[in-house]
PDB file of N, CA and C in Angstrom:
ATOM      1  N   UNK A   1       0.858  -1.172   0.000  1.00  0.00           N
ATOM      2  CA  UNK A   1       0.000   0.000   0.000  1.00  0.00           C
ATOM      3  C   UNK A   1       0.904   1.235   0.000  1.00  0.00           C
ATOM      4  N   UNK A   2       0.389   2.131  -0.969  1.00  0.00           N
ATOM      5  CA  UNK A   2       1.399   3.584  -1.230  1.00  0.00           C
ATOM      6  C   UNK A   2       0.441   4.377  -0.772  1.00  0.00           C
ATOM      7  N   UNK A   3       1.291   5.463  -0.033  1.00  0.00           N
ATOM      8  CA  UNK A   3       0.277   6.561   0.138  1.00  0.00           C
ATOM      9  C   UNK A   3       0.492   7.785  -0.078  1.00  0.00           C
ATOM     10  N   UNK A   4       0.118   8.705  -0.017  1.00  0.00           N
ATOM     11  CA  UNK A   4      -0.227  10.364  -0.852  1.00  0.00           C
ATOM     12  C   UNK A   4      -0.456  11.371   0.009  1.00  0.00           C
ATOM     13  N   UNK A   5      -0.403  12.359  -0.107  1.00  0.00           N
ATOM     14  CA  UNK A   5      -0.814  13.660   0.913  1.00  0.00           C
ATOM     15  C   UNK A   5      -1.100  14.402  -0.298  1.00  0.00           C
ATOM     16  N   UNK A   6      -2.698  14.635   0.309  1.00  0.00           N
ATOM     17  CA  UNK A   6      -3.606  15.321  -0.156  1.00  0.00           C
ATOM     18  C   UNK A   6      -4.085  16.604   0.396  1.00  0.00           C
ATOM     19  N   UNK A   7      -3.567  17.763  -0.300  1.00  0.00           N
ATOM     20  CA  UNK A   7      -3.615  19.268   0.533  1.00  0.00           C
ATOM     21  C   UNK A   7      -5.317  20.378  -0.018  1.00  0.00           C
ATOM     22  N   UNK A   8      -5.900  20.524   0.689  1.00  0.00           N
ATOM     23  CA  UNK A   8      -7.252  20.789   0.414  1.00  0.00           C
ATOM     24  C   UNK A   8      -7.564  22.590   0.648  1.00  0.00           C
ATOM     25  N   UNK A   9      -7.895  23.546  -0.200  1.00  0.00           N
ATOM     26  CA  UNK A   9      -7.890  24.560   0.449  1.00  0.00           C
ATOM     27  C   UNK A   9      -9.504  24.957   1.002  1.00  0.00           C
ATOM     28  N   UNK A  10      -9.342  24.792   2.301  1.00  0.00           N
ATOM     29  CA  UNK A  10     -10.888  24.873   2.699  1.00  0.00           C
ATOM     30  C   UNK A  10     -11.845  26.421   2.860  1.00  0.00           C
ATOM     31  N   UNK A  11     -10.673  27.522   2.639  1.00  0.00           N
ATOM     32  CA  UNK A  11     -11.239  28.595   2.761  1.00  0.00           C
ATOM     33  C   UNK A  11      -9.840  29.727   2.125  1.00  0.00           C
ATOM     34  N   UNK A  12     -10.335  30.644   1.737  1.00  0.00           N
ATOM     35  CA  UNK A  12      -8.604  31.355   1.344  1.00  0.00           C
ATOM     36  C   UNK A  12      -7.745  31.702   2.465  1.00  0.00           C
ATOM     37  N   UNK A  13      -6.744  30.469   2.222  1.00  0.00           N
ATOM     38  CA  UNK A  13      -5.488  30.662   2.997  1.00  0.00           C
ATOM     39  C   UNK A  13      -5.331  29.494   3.983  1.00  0.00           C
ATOM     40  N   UNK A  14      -6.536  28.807   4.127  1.00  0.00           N
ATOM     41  CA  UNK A  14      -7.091  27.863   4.778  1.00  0.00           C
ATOM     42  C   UNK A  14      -6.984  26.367   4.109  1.00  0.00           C
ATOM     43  N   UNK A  15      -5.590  25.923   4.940  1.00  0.00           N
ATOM     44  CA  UNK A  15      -5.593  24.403   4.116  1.00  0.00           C
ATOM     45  C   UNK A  15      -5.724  23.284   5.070  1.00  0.00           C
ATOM     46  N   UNK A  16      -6.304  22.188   4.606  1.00  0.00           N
ATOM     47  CA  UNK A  16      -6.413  21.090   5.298  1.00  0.00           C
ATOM     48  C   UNK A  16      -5.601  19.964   4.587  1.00  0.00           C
ATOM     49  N   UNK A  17      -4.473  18.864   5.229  1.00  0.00           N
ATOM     50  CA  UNK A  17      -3.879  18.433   4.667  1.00  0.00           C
ATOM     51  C   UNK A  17      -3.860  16.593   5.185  1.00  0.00           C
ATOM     52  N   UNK A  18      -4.028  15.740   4.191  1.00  0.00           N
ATOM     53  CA  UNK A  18      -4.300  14.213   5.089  1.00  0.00           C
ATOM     54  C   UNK A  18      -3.430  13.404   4.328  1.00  0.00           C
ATOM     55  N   UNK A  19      -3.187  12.163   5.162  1.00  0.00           N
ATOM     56  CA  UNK A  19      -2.550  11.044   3.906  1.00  0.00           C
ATOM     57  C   UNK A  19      -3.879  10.330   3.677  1.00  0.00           C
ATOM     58  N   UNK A  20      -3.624   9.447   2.372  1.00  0.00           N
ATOM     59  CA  UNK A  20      -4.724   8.813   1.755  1.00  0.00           C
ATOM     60  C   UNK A  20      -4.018   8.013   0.879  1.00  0.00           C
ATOM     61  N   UNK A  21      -4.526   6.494   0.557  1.00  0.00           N
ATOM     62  CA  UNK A  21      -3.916   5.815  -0.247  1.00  0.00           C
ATOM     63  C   UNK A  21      -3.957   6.612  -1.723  1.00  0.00           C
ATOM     64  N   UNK A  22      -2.888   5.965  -2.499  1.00  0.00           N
ATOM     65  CA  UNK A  22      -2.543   6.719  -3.592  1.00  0.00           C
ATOM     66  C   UNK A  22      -3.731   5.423  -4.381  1.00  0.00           C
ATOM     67  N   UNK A  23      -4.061   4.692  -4.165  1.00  0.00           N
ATOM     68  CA  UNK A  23      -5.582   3.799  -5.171  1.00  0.00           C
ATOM     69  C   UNK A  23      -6.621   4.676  -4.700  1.00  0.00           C
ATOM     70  N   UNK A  24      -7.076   5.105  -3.248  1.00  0.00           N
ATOM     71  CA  UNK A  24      -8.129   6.071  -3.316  1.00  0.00           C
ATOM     72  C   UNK A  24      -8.130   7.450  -3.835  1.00  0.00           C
ATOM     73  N   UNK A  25      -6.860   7.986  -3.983  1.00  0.00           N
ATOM     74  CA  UNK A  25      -6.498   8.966  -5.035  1.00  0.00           C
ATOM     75  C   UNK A  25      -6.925   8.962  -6.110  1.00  0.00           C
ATOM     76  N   UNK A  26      -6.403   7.846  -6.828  1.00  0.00           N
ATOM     77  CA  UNK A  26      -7.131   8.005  -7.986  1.00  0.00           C
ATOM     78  C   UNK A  26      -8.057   7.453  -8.415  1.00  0.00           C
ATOM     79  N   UNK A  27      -9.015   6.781  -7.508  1.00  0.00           N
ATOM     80  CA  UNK A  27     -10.414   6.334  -7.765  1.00  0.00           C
ATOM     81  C   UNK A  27     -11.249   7.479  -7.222  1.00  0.00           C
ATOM     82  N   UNK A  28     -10.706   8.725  -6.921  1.00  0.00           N
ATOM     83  CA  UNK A  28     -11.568   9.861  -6.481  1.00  0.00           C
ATOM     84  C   UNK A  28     -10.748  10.586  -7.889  1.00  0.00           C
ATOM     85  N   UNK A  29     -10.315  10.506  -8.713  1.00  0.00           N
ATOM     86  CA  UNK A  29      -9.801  11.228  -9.734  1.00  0.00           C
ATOM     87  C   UNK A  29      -9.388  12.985  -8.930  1.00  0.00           C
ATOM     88  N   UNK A  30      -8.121  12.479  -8.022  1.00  0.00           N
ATOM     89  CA  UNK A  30      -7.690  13.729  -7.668  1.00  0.00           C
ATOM     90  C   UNK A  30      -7.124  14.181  -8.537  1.00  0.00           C
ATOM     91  N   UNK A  31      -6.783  15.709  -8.934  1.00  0.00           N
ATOM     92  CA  UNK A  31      -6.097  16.123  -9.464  1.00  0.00           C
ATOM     93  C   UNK A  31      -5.748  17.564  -9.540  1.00  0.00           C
ATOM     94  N   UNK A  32      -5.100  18.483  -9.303  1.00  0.00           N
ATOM     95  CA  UNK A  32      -4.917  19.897  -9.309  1.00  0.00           C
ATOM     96  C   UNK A  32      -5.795  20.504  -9.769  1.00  0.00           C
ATOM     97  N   UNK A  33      -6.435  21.847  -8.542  1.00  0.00           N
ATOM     98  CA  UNK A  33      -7.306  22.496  -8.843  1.00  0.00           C
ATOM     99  C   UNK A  33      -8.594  21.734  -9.045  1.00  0.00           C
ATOM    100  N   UNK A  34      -9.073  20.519  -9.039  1.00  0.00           N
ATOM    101  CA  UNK A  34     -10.727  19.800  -8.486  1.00  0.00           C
ATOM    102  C   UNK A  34     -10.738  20.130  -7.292  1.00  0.00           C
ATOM    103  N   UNK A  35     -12.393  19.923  -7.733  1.00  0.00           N
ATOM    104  CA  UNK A  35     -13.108  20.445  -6.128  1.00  0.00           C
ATOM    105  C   UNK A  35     -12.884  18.983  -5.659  1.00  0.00           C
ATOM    106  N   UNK A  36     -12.986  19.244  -4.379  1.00  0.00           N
ATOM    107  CA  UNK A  36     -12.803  18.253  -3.298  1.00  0.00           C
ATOM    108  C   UNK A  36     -13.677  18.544  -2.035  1.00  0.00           C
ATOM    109  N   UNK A  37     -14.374  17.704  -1.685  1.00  0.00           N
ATOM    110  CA  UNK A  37     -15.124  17.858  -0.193  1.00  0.00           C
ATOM    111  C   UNK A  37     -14.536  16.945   1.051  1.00  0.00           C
ATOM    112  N   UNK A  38     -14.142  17.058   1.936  1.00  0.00           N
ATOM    113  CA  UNK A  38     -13.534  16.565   3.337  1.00  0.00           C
ATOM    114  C   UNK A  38     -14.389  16.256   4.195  1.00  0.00           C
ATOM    115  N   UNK A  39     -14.521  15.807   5.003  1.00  0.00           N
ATOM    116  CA  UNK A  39     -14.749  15.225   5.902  1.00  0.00           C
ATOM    117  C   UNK A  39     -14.494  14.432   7.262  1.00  0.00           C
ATOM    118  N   UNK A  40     -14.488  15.557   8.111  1.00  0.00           N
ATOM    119  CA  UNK A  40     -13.797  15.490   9.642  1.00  0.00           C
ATOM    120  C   UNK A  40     -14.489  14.941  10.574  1.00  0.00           C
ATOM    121  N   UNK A  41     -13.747  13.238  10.852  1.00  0.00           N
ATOM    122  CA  UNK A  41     -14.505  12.854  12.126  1.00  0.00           C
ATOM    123  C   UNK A  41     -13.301  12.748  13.122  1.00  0.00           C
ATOM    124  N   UNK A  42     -13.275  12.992  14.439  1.00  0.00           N
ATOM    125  CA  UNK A  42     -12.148  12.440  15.154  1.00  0.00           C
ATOM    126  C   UNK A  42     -12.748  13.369  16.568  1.00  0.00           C
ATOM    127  N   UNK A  43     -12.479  12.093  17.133  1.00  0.00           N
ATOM    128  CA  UNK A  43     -12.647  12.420  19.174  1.00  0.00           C
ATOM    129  C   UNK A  43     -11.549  13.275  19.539  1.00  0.00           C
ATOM    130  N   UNK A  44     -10.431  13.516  18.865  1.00  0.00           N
ATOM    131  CA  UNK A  44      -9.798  14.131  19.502  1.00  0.00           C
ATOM    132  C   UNK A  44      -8.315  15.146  18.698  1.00  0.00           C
ATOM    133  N   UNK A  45      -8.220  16.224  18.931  1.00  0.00           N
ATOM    134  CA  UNK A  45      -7.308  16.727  17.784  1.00  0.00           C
ATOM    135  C   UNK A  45      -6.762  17.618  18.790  1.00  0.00           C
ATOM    136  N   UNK A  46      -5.080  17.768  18.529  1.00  0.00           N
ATOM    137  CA  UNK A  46      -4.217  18.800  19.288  1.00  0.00           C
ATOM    138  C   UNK A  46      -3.645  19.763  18.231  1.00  0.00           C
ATOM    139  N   UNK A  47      -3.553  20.860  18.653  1.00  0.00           N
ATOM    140  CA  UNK A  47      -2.812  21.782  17.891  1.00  0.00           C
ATOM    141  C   UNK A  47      -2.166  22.376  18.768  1.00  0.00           C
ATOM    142  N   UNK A  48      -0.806  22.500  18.541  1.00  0.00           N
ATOM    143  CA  UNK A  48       0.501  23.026  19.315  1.00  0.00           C
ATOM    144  C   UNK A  48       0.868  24.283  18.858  1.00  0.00           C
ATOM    145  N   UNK A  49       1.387  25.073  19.573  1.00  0.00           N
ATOM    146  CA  UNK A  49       2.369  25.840  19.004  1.00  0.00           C
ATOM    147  C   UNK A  49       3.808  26.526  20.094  1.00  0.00           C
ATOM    148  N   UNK A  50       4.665  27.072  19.634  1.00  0.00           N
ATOM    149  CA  UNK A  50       5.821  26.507  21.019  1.00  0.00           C
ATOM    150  C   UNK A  50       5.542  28.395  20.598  1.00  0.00           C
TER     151      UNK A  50
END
């Protein structure tokens, strides 16, 4: 299994960025500049900053 990072701009300036297999890549026909919709589930998320 290969995988990919997929960078999403969710608002201007606003990016969301995930890994994803590189077969679901291209069975979602990613490709520069397509729209893309995301979808955030998770119990729990940290954001740091020092």
């Amino acid at each position: 299994m290969v995988n990919t990072e997929v960078t999403l701009e969710i608002a201007p300036g606003v990016e969301v960025t995930s890994v994803i297999t590189k077969s679901s890549a291209e069975k979602l026909q990613l490709s520069l500049n397509k729209e893309a919709y995301i979808v955030i589930k998770a119990t729990d998320v940290m954001v740091a900053v020092e």
